[in-house]
C-alpha atoms as a PDB file:
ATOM      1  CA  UNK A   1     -55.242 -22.788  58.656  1.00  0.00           C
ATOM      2  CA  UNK A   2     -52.135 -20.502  59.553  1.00  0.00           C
ATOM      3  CA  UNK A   3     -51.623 -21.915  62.547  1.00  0.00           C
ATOM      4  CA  UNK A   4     -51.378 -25.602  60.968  1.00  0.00           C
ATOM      5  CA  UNK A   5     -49.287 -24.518  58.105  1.00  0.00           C
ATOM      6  CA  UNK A   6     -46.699 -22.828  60.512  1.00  0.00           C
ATOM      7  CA  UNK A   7     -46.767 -26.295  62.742  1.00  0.00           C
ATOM      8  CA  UNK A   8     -45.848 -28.228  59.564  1.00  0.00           C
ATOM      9  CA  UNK A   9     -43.256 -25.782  58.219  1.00  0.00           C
ATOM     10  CA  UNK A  10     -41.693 -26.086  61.468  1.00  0.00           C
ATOM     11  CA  UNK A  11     -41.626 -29.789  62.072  1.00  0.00           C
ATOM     12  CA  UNK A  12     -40.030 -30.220  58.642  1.00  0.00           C
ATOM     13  CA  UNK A  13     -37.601 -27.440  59.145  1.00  0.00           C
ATOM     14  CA  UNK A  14     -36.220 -29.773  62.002  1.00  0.00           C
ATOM     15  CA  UNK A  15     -37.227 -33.268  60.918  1.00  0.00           C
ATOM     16  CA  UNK A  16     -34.645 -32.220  57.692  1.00  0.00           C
ATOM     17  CA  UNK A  17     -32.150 -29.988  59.756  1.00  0.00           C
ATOM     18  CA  UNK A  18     -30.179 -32.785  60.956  1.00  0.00           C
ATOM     19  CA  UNK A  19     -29.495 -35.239  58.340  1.00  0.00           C
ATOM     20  CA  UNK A  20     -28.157 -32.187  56.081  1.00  0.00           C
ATOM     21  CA  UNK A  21     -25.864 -30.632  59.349  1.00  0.00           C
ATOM     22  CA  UNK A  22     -24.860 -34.601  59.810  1.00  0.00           C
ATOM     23  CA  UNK A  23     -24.062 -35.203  56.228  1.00  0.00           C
ATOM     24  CA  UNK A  24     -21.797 -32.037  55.985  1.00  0.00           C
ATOM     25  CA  UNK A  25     -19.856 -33.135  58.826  1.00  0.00           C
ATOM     26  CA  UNK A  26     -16.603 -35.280  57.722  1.00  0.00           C
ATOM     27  CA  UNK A  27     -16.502 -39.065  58.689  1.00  0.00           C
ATOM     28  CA  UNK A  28     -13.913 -39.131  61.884  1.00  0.00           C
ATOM     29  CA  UNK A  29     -12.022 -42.026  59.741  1.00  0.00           C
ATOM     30  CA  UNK A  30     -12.380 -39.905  56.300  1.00  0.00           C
ATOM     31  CA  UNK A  31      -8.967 -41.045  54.380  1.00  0.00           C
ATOM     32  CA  UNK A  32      -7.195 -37.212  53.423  1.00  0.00           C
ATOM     33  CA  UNK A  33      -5.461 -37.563  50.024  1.00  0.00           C
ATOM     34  CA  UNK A  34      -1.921 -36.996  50.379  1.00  0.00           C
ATOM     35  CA  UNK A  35       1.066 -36.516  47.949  1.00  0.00           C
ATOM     36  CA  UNK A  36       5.058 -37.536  48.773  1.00  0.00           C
ATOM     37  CA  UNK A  37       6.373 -33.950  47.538  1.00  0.00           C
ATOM     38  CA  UNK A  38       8.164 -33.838  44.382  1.00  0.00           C
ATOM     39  CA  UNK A  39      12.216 -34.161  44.087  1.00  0.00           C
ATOM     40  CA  UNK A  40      12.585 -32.903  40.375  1.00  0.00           C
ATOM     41  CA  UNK A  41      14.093 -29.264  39.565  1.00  0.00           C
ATOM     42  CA  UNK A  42      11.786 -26.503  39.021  1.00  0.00           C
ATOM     43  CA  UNK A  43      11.596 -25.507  35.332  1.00  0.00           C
ATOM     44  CA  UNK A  44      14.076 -22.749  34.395  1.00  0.00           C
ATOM     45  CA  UNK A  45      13.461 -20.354  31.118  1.00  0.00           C
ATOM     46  CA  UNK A  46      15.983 -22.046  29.181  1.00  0.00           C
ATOM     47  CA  UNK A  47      13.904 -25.469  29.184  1.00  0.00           C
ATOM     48  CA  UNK A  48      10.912 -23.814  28.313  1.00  0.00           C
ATOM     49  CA  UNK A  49      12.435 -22.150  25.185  1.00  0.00           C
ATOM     50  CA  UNK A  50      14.320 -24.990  24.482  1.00  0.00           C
ATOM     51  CA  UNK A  51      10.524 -26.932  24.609  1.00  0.00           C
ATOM     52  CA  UNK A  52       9.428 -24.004  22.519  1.00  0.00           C
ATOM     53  CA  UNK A  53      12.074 -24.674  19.678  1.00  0.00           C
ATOM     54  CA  UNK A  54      11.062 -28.579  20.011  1.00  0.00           C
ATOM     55  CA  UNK A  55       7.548 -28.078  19.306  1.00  0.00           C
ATOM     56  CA  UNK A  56       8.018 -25.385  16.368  1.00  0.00           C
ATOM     57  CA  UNK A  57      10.234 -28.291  14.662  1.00  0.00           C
ATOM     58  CA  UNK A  58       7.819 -31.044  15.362  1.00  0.00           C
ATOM     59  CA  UNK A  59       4.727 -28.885  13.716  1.00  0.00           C
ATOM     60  CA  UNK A  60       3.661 -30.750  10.923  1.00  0.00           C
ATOM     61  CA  UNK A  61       2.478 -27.460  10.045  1.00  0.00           C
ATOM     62  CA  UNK A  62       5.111 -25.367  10.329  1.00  0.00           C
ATOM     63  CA  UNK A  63       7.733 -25.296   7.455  1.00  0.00           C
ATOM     64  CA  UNK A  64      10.739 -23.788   8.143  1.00  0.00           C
ATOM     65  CA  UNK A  65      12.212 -22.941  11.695  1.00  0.00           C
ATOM     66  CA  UNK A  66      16.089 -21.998  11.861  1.00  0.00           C
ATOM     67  CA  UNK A  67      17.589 -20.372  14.551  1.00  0.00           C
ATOM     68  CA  UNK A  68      19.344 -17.052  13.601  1.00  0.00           C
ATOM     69  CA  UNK A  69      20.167 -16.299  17.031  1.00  0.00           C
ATOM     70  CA  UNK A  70      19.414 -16.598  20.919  1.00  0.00           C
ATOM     71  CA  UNK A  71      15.550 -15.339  20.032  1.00  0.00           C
ATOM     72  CA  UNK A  72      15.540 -14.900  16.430  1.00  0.00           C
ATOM     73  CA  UNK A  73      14.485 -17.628  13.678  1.00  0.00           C
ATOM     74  CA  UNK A  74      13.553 -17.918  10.231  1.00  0.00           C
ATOM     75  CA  UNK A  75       9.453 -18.968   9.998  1.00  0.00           C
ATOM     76  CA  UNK A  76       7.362 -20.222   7.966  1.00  0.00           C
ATOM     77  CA  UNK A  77       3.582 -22.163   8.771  1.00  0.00           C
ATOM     78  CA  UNK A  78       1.341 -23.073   6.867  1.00  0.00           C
ATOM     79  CA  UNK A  79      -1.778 -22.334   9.726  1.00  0.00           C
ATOM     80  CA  UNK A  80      -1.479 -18.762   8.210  1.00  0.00           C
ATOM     81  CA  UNK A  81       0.202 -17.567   5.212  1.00  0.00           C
ATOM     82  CA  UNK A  82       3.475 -16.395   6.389  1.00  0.00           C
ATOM     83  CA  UNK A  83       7.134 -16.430   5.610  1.00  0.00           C
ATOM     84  CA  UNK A  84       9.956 -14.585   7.783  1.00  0.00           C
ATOM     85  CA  UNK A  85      11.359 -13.706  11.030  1.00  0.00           C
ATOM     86  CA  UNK A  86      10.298 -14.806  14.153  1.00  0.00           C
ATOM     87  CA  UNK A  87      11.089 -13.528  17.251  1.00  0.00           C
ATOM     88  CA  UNK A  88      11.016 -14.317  20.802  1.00  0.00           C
ATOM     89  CA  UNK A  89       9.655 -11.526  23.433  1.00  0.00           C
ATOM     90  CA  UNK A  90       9.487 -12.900  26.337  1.00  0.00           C
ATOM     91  CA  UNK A  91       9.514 -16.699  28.299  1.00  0.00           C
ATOM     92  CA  UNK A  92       8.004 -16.646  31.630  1.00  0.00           C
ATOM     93  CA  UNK A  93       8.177 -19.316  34.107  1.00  0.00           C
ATOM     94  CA  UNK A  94       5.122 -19.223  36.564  1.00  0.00           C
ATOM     95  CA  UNK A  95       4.247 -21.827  39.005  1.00  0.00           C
ATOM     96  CA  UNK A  96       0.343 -22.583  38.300  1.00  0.00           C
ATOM     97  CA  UNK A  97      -1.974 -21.235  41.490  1.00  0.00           C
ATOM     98  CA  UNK A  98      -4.807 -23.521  41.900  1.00  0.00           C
ATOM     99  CA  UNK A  99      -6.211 -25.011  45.045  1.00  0.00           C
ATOM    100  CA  UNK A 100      -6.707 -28.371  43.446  1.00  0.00           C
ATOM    101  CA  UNK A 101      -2.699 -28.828  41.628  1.00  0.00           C
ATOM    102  CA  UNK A 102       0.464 -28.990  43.317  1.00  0.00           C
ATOM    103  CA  UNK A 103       3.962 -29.117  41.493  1.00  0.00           C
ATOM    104  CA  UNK A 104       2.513 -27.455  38.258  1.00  0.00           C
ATOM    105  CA  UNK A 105       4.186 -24.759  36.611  1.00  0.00           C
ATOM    106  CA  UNK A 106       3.246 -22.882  33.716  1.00  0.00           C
ATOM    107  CA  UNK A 107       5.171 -21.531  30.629  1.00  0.00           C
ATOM    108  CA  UNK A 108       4.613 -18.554  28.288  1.00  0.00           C
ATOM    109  CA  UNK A 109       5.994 -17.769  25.349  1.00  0.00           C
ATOM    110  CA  UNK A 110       5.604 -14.250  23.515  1.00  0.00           C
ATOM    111  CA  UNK A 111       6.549 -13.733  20.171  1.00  0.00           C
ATOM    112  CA  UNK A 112       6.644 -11.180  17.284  1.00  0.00           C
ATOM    113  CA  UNK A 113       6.354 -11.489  13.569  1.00  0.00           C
ATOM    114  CA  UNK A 114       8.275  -8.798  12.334  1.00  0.00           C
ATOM    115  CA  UNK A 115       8.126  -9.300   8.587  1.00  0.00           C
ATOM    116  CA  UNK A 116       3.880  -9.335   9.036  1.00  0.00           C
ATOM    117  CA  UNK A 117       2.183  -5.840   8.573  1.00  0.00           C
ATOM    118  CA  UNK A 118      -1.068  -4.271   9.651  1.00  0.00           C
ATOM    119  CA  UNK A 119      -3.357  -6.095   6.815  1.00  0.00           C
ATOM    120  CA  UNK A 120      -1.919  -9.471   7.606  1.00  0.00           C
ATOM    121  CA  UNK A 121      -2.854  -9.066  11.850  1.00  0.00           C
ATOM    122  CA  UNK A 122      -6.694  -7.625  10.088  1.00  0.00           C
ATOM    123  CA  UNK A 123      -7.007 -10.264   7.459  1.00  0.00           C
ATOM    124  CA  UNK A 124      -5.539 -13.545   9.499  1.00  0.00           C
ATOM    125  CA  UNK A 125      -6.875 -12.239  13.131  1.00  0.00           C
ATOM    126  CA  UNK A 126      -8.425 -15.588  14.287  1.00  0.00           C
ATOM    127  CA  UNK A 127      -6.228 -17.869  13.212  1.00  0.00           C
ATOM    128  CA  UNK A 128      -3.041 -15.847  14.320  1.00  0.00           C
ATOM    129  CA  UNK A 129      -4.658 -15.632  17.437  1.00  0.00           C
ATOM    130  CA  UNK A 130      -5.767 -19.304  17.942  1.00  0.00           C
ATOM    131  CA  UNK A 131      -1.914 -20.426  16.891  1.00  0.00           C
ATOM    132  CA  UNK A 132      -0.831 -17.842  19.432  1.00  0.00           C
ATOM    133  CA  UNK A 133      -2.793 -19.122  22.476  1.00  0.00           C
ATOM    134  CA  UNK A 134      -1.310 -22.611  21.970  1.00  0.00           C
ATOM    135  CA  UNK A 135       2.163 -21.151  23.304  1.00  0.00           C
ATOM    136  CA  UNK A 136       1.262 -21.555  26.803  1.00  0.00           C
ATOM    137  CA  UNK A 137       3.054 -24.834  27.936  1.00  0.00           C
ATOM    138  CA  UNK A 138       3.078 -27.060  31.265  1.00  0.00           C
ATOM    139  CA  UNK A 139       5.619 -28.570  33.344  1.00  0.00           C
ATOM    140  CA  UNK A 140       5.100 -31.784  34.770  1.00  0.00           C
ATOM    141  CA  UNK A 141       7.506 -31.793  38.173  1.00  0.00           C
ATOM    142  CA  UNK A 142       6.908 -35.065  38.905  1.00  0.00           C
ATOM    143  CA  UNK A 143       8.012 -36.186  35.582  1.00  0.00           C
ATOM    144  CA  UNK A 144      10.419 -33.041  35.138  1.00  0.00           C
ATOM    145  CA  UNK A 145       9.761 -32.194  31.709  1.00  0.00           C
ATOM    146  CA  UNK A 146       7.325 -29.410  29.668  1.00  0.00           C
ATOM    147  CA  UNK A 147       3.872 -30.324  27.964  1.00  0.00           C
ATOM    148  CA  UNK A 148       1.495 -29.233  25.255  1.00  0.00           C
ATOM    149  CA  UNK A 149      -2.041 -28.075  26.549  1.00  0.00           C
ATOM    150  CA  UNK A 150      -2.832 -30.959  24.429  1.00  0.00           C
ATOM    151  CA  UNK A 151      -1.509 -33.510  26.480  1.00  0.00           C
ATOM    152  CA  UNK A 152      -3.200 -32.530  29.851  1.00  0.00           C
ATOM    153  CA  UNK A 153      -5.459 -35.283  30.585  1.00  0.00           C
ATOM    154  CA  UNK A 154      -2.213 -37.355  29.921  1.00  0.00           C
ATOM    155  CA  UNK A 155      -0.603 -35.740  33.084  1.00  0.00           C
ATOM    156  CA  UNK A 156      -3.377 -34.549  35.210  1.00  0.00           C
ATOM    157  CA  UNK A 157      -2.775 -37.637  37.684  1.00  0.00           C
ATOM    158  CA  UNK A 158       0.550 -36.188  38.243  1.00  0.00           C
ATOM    159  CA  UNK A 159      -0.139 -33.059  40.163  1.00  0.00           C
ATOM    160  CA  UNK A 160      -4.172 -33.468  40.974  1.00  0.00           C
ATOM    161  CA  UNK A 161      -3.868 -33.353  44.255  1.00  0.00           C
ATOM    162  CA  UNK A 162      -7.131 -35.593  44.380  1.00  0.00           C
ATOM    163  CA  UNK A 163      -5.826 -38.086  41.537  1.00  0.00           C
ATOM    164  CA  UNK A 164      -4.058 -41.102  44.235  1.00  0.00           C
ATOM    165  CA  UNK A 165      -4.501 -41.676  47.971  1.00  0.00           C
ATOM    166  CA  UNK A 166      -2.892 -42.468  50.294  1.00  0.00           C
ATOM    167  CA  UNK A 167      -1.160 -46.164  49.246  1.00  0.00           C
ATOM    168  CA  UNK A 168      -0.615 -44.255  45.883  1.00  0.00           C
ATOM    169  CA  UNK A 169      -3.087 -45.971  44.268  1.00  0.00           C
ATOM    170  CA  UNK A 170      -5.005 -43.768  41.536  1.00  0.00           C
ATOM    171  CA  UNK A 171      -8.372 -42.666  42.274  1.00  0.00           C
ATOM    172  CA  UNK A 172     -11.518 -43.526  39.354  1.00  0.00           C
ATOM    173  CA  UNK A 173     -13.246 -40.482  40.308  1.00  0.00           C
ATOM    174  CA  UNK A 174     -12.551 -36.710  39.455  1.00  0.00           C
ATOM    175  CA  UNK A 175     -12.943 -34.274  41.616  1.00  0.00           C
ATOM    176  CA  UNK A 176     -16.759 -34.399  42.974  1.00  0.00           C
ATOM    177  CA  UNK A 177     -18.875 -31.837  41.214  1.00  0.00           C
ATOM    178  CA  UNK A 178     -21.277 -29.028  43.111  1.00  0.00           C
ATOM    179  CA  UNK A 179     -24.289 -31.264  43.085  1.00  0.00           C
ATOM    180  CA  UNK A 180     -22.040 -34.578  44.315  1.00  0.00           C
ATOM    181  CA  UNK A 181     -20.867 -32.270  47.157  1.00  0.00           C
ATOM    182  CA  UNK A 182     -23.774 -30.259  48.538  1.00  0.00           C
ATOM    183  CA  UNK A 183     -26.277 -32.773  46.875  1.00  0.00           C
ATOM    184  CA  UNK A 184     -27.334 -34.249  50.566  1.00  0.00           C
ATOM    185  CA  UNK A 185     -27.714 -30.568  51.945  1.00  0.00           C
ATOM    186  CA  UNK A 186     -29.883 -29.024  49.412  1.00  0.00           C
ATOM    187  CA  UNK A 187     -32.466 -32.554  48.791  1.00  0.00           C
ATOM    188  CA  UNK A 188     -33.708 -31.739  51.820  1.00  0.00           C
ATOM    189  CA  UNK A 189     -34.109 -28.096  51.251  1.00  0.00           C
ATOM    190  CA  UNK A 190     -36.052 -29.045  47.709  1.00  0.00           C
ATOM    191  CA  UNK A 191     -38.316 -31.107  49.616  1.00  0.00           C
ATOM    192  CA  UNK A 192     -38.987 -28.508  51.872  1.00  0.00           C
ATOM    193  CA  UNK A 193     -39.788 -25.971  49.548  1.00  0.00           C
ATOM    194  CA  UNK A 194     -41.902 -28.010  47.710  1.00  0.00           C
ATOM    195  CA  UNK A 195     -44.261 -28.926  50.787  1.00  0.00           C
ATOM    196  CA  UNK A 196     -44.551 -25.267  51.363  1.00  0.00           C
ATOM    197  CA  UNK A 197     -45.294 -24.592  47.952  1.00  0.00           C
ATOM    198  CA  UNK A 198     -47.732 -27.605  47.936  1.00  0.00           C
ATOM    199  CA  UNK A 199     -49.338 -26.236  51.450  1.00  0.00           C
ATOM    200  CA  UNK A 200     -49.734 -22.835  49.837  1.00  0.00           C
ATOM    201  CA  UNK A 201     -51.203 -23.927  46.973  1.00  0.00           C
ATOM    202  CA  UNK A 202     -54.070 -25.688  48.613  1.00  0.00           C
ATOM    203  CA  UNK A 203     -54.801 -22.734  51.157  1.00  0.00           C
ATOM    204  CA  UNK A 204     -55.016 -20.522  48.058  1.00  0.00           C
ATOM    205  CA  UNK A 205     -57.495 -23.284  46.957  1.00  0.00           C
ATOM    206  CA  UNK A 206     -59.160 -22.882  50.401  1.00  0.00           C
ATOM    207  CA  UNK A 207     -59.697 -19.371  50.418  1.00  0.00           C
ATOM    208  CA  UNK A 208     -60.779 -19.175  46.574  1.00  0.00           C
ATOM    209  CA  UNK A 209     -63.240 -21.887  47.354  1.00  0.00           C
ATOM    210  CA  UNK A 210     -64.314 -19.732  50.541  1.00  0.00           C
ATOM    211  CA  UNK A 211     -64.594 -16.331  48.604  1.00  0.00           C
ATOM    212  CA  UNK A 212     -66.781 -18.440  45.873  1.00  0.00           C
ATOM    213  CA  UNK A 213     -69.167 -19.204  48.209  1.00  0.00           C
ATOM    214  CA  UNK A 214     -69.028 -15.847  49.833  1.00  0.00           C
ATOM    215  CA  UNK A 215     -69.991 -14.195  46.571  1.00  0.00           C
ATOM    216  CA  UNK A 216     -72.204 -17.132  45.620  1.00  0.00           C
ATOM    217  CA  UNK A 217     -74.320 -16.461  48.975  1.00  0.00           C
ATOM    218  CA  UNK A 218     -74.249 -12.259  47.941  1.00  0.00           C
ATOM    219  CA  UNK A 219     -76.070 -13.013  44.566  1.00  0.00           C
ATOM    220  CA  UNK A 220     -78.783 -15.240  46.517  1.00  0.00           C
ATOM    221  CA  UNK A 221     -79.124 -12.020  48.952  1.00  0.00           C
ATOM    222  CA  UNK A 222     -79.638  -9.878  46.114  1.00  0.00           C
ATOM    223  CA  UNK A 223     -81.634 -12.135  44.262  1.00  0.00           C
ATOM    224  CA  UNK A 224     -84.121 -12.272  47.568  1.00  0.00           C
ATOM    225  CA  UNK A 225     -83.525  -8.808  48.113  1.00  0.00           C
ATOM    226  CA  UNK A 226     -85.004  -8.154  44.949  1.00  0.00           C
ATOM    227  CA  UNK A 227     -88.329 -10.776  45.240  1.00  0.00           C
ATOM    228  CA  UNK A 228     -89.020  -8.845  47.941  1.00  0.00           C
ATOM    229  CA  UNK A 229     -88.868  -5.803  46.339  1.00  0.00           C
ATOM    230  CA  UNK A 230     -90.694  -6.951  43.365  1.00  0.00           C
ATOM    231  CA  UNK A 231     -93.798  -8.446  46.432  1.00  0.00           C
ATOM    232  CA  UNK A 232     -93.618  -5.027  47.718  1.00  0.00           C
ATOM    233  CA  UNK A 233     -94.101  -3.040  44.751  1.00  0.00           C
ATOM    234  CA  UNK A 234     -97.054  -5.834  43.478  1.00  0.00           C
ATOM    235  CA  UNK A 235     -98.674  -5.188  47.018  1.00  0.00           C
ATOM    236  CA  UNK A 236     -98.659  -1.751  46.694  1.00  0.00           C
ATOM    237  CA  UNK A 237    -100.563  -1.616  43.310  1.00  0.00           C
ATOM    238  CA  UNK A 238    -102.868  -3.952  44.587  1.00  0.00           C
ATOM    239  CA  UNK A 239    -103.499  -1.882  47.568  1.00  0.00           C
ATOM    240  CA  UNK A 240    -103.832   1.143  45.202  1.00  0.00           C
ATOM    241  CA  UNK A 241    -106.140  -0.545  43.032  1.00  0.00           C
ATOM    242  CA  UNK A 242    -108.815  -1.325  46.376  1.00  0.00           C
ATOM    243  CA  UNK A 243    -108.723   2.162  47.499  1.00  0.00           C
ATOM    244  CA  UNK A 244    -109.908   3.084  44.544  1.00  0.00           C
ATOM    245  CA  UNK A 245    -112.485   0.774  44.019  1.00  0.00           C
ATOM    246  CA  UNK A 246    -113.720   1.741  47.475  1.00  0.00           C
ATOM    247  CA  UNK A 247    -113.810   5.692  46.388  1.00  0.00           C
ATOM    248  CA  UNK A 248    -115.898   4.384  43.026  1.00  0.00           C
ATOM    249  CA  UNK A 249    -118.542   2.414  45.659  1.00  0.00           C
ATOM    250  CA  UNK A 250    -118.857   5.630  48.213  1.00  0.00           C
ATOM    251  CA  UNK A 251    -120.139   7.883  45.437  1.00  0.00           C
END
């Protein structure tokens, strides 16, 4: 049995070797996306706070935004209850490190609410935070101008390096998922597994069957075993019984 089950683990090992090391090979004619490089400016701080000021005006919910000076405005939202100063921290220009984008920078912008005191940051936590983590803005190089983190599926075909081909022509597909990429490697793997878990399952079978039987045969031993004994002891009475019959007739 051990000897068959390590002759079938082996064949399959190399009957599903090379399909999966032939699948993870690229075609010799694969097509490599590539991307003319972009001619716009990089973005500059000034753009992104001027892209800052545009989309505090064009809030629906905030109320009131006046500039006071380079940094400084008059605020007032209606996302959380607050009305005062405003003030800019800090507006950092990064360019955005991700294997899969190219020309995509990001923006973020820091600010302060003076005029707000400890038990408005306790009582308004979540939502000052959620209004807070929308301040991180895009820049689009291709098109040369900042975006919301709403409007990212709008520009993703810009700077995916995966979005167009060669001829420029935009791709239907996203990038491939884990399973769409290693899919062909690990089917054969999961049949594999299973056929040893199948061929272990029936040699457990085998050797509970053969145990069974083993302690099947041990009762009918002992059963026997004890038959005999029982004979034994029976012929020993009746031989007990004769001698004593014969003593009885000698006298």
């Amino acid at each position: 049995m051990t000897r068959i089950f390590t002759a079938l683990c082996l064949a399959l090992l190399v009957g599903f070797s090379a399909p999966a090391i032939a699948a993870s090979e690229p075609a010799a004619d694969a097509k490599i996306a590539v991307r003319a490089p972009a001619e716009a400016v990089a973005p500059t701080r000034d753009s992104l706070v001027a892209f800052f000021e545009a989309q505090m005006k064009n809030d629906p919910q905030v109320k009131n935004f006046t500039k006071r000076a380079d940094g400084d405005y008059d605020f007032k939202t209606g996302f959380f209850p607050y009305t005062g100063r405003l003030k800019l921290l800090n507006a950092a220009v990064t360019k955005y490190d991700d294997q899969y984008y190219e020309n995509l920078y990001r923006g973020i912008i820091e600010i302060e609410l003076p005029d707000a005191d400890e038990v408005f940051f306790k009582r308004y936590a979540r939502s000052f935070a959620a209004w807070s983590a929308d301040l991180n803005y895009y820049y689009n190089m291709k098109k040369g101008q900042w975006f919301a983190g709403s409007a990212w599926n709008d520009n993703l075909a810009d700077f995916d390096k995966y979005a167009v081909d060669n001829a420029g022509a935009k791709l239907p597909a996203p990038m491939p998922g884990f399973w769409a990429q290693n899919g062909k490697n690990l089917i054969p793997l999961g049949i594999f597994v299973v056929v040893i878990i199948v061929v272990m399952a029936f040699a457990k079978a085998q050797h509970k069957r053969v145990f069974d039987n083993h302690d099947k045969a041990l009762d009918e031993q002992q059963r026997g075993l004890k038959m005999v004994e029982e004979s034994l002891t029976h012929q020993r009475e009746h031989t007990r019984l004769l001698q004593e019959i014969l003593a009885t007739l000698k006298k």
